[in-house]
PDB file of N, CA and C in Angstrom:
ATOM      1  N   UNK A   1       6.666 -21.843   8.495  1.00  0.00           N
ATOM      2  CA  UNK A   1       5.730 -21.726   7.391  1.00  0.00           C
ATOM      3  C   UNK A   1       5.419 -20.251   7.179  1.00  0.00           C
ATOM      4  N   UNK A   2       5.609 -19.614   6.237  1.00  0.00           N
ATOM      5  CA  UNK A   2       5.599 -18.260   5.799  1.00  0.00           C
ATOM      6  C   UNK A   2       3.947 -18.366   5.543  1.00  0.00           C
ATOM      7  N   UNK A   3       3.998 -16.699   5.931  1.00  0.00           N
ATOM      8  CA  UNK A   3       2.175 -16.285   5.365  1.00  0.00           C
ATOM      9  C   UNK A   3       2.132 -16.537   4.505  1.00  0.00           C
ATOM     10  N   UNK A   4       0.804 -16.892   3.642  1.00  0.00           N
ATOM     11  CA  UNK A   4       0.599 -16.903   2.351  1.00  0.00           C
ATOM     12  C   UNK A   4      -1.223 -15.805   2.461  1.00  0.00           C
ATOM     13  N   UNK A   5      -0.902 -14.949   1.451  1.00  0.00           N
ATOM     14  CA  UNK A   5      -1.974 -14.230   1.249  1.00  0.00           C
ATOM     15  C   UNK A   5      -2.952 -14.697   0.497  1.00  0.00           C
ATOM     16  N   UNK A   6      -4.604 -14.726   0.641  1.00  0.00           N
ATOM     17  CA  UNK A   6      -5.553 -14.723  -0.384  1.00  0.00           C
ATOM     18  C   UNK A   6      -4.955 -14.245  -1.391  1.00  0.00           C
ATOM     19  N   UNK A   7      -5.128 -14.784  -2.644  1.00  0.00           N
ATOM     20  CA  UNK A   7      -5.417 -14.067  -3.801  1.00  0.00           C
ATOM     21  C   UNK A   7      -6.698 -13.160  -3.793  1.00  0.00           C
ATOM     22  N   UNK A   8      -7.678 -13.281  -3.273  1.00  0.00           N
ATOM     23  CA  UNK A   8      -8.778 -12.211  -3.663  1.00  0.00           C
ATOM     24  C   UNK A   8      -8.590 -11.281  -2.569  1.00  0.00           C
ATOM     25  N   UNK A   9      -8.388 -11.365  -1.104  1.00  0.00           N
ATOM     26  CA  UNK A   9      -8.492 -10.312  -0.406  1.00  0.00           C
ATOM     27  C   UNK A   9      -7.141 -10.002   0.023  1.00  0.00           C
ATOM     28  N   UNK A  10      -5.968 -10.607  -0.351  1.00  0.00           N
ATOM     29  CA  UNK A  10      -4.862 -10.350   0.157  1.00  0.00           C
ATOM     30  C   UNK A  10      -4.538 -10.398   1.802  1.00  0.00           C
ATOM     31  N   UNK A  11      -5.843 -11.362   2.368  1.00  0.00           N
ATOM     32  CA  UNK A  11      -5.397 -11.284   3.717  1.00  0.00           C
ATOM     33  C   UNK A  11      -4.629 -12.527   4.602  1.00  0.00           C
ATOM     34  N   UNK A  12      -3.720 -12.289   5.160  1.00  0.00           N
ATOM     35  CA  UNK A  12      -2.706 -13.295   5.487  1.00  0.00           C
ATOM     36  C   UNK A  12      -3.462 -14.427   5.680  1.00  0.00           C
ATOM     37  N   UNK A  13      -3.076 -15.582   5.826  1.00  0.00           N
ATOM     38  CA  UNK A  13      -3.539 -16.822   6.424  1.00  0.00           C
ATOM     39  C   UNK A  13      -3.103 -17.482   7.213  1.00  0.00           C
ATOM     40  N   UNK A  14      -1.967 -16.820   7.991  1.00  0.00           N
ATOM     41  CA  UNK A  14      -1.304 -17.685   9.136  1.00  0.00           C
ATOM     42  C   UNK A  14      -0.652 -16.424  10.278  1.00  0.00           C
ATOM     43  N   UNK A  15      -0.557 -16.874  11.357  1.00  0.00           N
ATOM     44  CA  UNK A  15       0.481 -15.443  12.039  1.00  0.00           C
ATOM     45  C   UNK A  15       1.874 -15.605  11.945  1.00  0.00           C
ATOM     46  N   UNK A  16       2.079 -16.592  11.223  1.00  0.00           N
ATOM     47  CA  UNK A  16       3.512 -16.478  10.902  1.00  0.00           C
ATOM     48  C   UNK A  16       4.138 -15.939   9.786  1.00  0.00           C
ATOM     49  N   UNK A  17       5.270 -15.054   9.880  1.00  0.00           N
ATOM     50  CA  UNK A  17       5.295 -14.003   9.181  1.00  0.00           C
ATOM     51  C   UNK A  17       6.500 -14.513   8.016  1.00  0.00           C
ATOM     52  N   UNK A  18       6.669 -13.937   6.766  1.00  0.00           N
ATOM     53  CA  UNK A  18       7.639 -14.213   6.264  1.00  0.00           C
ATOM     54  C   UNK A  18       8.612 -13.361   5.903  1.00  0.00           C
ATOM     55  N   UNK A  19       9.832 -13.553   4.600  1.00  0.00           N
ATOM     56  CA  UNK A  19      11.056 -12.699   4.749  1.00  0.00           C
ATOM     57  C   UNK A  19      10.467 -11.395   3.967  1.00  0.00           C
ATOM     58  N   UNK A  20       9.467 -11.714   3.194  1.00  0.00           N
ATOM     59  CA  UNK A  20       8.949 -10.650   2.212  1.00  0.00           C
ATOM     60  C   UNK A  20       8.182  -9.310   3.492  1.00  0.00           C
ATOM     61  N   UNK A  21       7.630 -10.004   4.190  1.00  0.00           N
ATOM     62  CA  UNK A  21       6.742  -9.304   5.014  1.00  0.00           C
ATOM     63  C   UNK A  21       8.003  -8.621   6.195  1.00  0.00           C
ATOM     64  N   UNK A  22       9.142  -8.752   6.398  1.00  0.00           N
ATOM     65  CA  UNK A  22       9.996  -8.260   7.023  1.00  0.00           C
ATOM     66  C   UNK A  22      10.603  -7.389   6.439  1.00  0.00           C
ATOM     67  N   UNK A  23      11.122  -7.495   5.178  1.00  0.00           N
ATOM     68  CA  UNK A  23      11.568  -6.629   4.516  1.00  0.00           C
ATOM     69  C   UNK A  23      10.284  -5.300   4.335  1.00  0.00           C
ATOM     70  N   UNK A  24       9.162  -5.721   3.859  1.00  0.00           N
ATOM     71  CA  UNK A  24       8.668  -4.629   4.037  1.00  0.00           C
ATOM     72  C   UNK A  24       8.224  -3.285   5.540  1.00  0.00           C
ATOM     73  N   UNK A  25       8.638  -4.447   6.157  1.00  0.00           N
ATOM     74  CA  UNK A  25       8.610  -3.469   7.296  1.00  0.00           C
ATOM     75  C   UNK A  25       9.300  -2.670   7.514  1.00  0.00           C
ATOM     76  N   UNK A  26      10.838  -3.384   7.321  1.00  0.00           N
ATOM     77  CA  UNK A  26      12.116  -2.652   6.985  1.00  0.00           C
ATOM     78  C   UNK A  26      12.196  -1.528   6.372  1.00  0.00           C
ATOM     79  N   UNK A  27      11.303  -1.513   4.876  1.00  0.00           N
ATOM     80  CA  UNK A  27      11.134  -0.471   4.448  1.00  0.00           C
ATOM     81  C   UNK A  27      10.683   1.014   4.857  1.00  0.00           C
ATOM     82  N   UNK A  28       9.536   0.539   5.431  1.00  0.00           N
ATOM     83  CA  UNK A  28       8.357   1.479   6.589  1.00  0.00           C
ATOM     84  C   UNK A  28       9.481   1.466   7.153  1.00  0.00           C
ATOM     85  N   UNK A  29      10.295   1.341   7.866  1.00  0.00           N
ATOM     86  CA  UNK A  29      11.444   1.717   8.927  1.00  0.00           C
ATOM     87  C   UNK A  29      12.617   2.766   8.422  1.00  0.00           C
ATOM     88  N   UNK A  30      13.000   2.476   6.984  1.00  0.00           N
ATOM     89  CA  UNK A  30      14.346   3.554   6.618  1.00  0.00           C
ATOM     90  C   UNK A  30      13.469   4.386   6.104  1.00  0.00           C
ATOM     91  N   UNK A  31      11.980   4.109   5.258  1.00  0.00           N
ATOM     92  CA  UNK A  31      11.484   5.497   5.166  1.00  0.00           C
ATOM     93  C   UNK A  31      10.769   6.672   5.819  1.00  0.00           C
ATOM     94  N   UNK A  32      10.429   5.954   6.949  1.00  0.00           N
ATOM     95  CA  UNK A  32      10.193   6.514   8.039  1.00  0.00           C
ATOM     96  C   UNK A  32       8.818   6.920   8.633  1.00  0.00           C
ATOM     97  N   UNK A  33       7.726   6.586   7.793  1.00  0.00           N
ATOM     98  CA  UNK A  33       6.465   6.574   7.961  1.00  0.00           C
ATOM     99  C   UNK A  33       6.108   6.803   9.230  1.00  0.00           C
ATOM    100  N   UNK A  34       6.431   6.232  10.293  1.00  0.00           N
ATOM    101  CA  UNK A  34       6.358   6.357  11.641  1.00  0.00           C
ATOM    102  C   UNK A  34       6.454   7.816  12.434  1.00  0.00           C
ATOM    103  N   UNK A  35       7.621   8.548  11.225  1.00  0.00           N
ATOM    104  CA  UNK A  35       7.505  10.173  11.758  1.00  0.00           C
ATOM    105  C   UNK A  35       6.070  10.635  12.271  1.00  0.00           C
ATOM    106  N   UNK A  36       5.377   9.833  10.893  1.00  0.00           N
ATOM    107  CA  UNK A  36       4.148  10.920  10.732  1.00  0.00           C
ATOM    108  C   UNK A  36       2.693  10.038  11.844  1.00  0.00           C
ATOM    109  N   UNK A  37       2.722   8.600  11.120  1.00  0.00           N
ATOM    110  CA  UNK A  37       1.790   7.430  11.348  1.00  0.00           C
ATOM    111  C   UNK A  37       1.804   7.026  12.714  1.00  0.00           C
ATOM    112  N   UNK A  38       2.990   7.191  13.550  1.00  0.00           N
ATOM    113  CA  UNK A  38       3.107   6.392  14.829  1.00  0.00           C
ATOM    114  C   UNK A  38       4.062   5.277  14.571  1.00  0.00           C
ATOM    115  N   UNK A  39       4.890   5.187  16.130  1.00  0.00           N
ATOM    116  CA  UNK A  39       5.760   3.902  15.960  1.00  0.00           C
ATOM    117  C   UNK A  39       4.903   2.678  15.627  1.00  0.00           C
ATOM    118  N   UNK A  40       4.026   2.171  15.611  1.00  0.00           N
ATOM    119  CA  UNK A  40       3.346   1.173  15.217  1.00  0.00           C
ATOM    120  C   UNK A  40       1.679   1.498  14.228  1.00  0.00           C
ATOM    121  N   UNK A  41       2.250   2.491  13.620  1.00  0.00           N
ATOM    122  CA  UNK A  41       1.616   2.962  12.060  1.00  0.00           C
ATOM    123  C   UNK A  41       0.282   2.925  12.665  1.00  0.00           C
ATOM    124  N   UNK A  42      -0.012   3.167  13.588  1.00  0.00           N
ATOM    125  CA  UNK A  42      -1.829   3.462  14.511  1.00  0.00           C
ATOM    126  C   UNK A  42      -2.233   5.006  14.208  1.00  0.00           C
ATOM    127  N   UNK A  43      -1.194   6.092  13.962  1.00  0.00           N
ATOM    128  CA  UNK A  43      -1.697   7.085  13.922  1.00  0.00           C
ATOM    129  C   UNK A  43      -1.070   7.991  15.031  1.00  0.00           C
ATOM    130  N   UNK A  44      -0.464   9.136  14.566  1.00  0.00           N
ATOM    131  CA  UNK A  44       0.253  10.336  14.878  1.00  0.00           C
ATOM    132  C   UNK A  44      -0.258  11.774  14.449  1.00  0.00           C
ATOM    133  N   UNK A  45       0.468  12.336  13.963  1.00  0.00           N
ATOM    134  CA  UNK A  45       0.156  13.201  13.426  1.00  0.00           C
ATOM    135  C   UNK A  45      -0.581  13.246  11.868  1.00  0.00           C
ATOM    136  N   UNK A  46      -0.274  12.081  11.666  1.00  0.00           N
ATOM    137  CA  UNK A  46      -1.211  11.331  10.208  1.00  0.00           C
ATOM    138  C   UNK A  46      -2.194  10.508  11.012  1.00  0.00           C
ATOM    139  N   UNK A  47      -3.339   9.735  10.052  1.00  0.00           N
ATOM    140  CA  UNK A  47      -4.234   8.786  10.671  1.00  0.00           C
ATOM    141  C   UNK A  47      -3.238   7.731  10.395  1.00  0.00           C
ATOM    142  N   UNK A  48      -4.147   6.360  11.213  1.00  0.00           N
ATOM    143  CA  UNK A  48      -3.264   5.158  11.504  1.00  0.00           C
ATOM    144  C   UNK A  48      -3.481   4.276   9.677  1.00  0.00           C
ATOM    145  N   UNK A  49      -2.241   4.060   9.409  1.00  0.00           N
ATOM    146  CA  UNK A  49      -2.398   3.248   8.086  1.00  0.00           C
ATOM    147  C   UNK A  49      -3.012   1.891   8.095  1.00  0.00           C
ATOM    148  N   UNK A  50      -2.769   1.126   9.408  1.00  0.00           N
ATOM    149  CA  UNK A  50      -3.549   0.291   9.989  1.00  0.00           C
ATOM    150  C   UNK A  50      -5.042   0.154   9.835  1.00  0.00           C
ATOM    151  N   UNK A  51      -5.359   0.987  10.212  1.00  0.00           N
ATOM    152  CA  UNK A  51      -6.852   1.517  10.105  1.00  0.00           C
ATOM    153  C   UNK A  51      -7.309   1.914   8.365  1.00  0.00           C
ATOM    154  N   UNK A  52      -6.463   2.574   7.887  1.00  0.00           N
ATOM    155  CA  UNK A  52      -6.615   2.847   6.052  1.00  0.00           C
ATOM    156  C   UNK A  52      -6.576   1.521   5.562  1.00  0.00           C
ATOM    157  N   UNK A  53      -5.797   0.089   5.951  1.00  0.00           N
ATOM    158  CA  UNK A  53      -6.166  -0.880   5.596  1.00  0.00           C
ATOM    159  C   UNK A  53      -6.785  -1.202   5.508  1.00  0.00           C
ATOM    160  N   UNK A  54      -7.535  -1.562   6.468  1.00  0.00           N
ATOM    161  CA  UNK A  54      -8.418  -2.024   6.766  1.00  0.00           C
ATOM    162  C   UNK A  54     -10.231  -1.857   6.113  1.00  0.00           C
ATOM    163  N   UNK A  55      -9.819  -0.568   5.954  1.00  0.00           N
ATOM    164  CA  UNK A  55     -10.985   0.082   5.586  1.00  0.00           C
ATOM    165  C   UNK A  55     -11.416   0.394   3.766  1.00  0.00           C
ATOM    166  N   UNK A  56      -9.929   0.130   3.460  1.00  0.00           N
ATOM    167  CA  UNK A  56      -9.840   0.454   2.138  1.00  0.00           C
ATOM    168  C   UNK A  56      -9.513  -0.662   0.801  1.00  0.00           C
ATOM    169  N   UNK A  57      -9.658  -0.816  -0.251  1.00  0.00           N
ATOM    170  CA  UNK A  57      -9.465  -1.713  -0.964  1.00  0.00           C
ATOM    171  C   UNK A  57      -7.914  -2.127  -1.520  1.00  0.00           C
ATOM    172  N   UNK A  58      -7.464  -2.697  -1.928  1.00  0.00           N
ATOM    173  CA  UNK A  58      -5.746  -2.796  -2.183  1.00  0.00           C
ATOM    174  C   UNK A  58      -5.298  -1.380  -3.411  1.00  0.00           C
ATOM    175  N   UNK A  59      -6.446  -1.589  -4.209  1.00  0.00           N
ATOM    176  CA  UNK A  59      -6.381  -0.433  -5.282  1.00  0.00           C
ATOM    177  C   UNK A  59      -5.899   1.054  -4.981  1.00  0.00           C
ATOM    178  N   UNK A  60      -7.319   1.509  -3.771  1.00  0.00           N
ATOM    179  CA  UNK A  60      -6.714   2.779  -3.309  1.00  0.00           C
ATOM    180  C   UNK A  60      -5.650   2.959  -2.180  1.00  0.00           C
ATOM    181  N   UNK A  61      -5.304   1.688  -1.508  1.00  0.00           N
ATOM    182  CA  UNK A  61      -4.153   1.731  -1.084  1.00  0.00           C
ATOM    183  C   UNK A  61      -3.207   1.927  -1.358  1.00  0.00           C
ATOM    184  N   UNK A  62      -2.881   1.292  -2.187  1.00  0.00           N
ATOM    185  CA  UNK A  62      -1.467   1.506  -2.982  1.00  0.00           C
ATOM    186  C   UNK A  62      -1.849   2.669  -3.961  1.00  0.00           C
ATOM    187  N   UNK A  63      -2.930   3.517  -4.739  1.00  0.00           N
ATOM    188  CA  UNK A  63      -2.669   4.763  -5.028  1.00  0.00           C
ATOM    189  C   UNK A  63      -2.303   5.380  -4.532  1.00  0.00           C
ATOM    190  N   UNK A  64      -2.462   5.791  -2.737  1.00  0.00           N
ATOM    191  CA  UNK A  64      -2.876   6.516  -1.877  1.00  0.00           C
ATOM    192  C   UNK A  64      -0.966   6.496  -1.473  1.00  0.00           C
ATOM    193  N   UNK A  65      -0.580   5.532  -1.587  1.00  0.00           N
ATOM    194  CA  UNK A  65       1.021   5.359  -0.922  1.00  0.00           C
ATOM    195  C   UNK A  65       1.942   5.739  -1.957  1.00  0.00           C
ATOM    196  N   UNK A  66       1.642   5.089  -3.236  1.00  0.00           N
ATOM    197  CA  UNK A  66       2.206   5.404  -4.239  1.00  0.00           C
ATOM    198  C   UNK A  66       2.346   7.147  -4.856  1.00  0.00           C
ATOM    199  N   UNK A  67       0.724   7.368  -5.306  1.00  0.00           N
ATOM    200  CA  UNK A  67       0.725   9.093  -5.559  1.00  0.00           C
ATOM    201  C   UNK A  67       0.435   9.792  -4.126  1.00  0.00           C
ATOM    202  N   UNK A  68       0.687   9.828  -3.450  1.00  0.00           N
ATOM    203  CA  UNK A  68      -0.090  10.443  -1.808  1.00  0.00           C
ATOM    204  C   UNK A  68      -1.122  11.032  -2.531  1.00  0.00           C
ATOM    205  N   UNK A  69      -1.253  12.294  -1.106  1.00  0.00           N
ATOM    206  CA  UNK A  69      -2.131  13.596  -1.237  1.00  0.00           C
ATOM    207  C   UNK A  69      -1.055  14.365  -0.717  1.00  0.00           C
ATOM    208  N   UNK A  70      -0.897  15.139  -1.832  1.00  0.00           N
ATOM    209  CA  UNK A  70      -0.072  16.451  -0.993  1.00  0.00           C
ATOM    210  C   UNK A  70      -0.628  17.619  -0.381  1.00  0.00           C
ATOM    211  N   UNK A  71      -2.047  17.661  -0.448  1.00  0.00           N
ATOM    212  CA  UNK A  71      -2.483  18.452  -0.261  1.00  0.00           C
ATOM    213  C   UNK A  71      -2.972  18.166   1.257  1.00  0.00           C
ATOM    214  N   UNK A  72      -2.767  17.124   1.732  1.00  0.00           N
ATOM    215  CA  UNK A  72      -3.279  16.850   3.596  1.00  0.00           C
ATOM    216  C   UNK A  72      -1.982  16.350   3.534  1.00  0.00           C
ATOM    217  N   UNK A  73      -1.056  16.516   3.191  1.00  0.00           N
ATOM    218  CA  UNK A  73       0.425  16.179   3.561  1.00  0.00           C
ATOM    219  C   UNK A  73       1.202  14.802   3.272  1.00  0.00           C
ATOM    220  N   UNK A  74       0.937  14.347   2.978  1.00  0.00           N
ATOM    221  CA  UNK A  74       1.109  12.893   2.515  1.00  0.00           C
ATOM    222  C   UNK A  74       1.715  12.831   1.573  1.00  0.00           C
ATOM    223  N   UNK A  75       3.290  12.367   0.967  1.00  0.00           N
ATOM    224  CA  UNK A  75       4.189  12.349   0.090  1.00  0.00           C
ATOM    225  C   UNK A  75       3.887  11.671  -1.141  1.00  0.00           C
ATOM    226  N   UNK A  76       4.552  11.477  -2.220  1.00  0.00           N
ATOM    227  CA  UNK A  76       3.543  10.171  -3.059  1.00  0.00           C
ATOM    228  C   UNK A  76       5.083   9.438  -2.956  1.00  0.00           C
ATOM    229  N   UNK A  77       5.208   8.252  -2.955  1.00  0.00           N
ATOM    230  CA  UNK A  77       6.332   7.688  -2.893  1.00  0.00           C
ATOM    231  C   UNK A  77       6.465   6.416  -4.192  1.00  0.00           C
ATOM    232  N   UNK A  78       5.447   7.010  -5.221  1.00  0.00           N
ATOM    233  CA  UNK A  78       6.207   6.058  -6.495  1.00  0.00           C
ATOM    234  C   UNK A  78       7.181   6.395  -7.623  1.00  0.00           C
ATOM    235  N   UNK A  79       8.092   7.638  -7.085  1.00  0.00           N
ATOM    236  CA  UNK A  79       9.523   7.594  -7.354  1.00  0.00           C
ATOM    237  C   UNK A  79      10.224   6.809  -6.556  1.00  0.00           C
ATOM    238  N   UNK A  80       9.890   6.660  -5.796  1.00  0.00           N
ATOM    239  CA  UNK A  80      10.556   5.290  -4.582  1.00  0.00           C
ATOM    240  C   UNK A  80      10.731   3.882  -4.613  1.00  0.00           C
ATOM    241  N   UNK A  81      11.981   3.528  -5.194  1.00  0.00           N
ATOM    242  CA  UNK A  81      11.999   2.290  -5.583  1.00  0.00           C
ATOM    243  C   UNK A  81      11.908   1.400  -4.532  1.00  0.00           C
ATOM    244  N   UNK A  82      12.540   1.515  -3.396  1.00  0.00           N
ATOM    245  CA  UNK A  82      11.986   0.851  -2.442  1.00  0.00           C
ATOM    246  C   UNK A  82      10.685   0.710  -1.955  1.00  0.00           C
ATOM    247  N   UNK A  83       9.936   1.456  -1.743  1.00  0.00           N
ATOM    248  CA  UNK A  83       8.824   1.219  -1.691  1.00  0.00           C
ATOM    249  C   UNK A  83       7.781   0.484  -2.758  1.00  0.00           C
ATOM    250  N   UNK A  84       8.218   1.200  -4.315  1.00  0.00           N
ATOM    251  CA  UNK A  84       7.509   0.729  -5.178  1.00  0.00           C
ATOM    252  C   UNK A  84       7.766  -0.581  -5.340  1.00  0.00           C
ATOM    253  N   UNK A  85       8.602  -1.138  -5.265  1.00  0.00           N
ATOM    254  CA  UNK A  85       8.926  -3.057  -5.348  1.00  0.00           C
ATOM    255  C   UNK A  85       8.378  -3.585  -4.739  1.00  0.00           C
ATOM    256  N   UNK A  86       8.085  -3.060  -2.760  1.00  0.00           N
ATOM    257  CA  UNK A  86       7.841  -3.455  -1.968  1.00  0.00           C
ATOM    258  C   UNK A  86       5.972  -3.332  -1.810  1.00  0.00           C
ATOM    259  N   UNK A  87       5.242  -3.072  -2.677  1.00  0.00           N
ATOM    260  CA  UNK A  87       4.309  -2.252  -2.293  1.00  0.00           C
ATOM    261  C   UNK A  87       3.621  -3.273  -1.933  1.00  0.00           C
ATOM    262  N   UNK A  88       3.368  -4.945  -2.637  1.00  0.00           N
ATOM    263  CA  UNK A  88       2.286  -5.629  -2.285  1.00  0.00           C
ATOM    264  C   UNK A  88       2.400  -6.262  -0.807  1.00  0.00           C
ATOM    265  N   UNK A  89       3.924  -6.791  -0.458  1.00  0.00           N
ATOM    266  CA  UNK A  89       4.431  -6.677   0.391  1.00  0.00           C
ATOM    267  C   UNK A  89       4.043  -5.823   1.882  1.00  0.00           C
ATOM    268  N   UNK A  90       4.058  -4.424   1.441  1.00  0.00           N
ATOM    269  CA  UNK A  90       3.574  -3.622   2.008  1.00  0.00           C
ATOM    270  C   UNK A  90       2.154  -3.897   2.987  1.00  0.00           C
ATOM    271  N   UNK A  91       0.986  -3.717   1.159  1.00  0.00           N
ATOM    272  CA  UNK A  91      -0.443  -3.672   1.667  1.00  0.00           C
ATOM    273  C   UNK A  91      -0.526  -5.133   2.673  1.00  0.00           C
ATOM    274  N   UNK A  92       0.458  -6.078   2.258  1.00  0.00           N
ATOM    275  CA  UNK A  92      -0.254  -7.172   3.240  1.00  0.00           C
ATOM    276  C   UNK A  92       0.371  -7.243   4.431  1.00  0.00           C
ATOM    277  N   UNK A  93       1.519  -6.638   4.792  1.00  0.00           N
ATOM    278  CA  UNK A  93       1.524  -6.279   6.212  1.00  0.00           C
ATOM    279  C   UNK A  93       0.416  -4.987   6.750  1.00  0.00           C
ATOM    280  N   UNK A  94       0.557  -4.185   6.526  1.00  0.00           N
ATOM    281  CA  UNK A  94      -0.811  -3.533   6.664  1.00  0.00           C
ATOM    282  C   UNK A  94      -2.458  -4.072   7.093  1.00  0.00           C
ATOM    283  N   UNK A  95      -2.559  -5.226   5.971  1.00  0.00           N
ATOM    284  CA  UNK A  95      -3.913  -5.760   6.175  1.00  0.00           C
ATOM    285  C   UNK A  95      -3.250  -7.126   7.057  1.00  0.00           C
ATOM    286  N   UNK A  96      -2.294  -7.637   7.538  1.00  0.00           N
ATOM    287  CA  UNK A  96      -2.274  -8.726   8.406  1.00  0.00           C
ATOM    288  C   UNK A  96      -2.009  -7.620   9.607  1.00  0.00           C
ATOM    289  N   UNK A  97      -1.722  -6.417   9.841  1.00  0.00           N
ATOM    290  CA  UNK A  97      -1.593  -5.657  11.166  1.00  0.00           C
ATOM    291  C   UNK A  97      -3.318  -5.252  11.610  1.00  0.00           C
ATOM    292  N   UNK A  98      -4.217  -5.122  10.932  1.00  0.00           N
ATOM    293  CA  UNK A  98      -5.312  -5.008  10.860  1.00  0.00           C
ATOM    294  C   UNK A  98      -6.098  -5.925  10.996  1.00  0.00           C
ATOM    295  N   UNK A  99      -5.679  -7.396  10.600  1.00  0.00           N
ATOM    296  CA  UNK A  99      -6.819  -8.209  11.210  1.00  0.00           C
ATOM    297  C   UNK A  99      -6.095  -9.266  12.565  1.00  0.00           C
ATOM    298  N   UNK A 100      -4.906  -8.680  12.897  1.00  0.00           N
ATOM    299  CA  UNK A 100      -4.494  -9.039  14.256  1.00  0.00           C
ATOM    300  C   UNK A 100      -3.249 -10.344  13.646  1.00  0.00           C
ATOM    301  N   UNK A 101      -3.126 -10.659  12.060  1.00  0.00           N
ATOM    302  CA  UNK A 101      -2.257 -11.873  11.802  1.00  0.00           C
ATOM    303  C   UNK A 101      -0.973 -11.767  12.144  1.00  0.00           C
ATOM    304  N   UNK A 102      -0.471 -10.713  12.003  1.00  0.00           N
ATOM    305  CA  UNK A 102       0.942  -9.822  11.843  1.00  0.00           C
ATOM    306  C   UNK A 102       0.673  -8.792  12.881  1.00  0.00           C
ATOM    307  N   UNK A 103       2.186  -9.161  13.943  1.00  0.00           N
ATOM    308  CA  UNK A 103       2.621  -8.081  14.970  1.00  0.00           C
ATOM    309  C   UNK A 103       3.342  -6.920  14.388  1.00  0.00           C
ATOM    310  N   UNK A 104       3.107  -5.994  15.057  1.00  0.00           N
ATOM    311  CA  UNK A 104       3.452  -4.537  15.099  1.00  0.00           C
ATOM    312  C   UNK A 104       5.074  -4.829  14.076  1.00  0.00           C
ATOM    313  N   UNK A 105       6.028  -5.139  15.494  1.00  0.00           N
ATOM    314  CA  UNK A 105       7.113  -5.674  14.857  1.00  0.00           C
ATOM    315  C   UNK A 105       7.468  -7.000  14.429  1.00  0.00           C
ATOM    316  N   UNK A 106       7.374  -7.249  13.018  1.00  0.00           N
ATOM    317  CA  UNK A 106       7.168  -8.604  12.487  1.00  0.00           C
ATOM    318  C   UNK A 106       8.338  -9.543  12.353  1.00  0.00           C
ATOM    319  N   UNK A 107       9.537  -9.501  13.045  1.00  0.00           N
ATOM    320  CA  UNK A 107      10.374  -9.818  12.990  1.00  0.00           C
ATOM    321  C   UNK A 107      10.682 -11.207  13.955  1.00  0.00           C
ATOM    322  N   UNK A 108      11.088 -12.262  13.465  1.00  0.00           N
ATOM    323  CA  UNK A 108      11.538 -13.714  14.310  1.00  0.00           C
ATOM    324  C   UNK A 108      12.423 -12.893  15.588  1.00  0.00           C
ATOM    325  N   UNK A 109      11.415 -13.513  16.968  1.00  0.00           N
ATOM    326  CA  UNK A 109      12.766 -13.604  17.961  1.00  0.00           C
ATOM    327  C   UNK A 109      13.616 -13.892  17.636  1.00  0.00           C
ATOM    328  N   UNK A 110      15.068 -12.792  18.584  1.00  0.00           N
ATOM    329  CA  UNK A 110      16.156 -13.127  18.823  1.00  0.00           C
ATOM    330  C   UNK A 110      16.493 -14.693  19.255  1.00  0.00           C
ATOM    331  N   UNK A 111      17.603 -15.282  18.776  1.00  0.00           N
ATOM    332  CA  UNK A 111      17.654 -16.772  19.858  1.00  0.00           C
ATOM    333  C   UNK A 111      18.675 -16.592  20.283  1.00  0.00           C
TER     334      UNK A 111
END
C-alpha cells in the first residue's frame, strides 16, 4: 500500500513508501544535495532540509528549492527538470522524513 499524502498538510499517512517517493529520492541522489545537507539531508555544511520541513510551509519550501538563496549558497534548481517534476514528490519525502513516516533511505528491501 503506497503513502498517500493529506491533501491539506501533505503529510504521509502510512510508513510505507511508494514509487513516486523513491524516485524522488533518487533525485536528491544524482543531484546531490547530500554534498551540502548530509548523507541523510540532517545537515552538513547546509542546515538539515529535514528540519526546513518540518518547520516550514509547502509554499516556501518549494520556493526555497526551486529559486534557492544564492546569497547563503543555496542553488535555485527550477531550471531543473528533474527536480522541478519531482518537487511535490520531493516536499513529501521531506515532510514524511520529519515526522518519522519515511526512512532516510526509502527504498523496498533487497529480497
Amino acid at each position: 500500500m503506497p503513502a498517500q499524502a493529506n491533501a491539506d498538510t501533505g503529510r504521509t499517512a502510512s510508513r510505507l513508501t511508494d514509487d513516486a517517493i523513491v524516485s524522488a529520492w533518487r533525485t536528491l541522489r544524482a543531484v546531490d544535495c547530500a554534498r551540502c545537507h548530509g548523507k541523510d539531508y540532517d545537515g552538513l555544511a547546509a542546515p538539515s532540509i529535514v528540519e526546513y520541513a518540518r518547520t516550514q510551509n509547502r509554499e516556501r519550501f518549494v520556493r526555497m528549492v526551486l529559486d534557492g538563496e544564492p546569497s547563503r549558497g543555496m542553488p535555485a534548481y527550477r531550471g531543473n527538470p528533474s527536480i522541478a517534476a519531482h518537487i511535490d514528490d520531493i516536499y513529501r519525502y521531506f515532510l514524511g522524513r520529519a515526522d518519522g513516516t519515511i526512512p532516510a533511505d526509502p527504498r523496498p528491501p533487497q529480497r
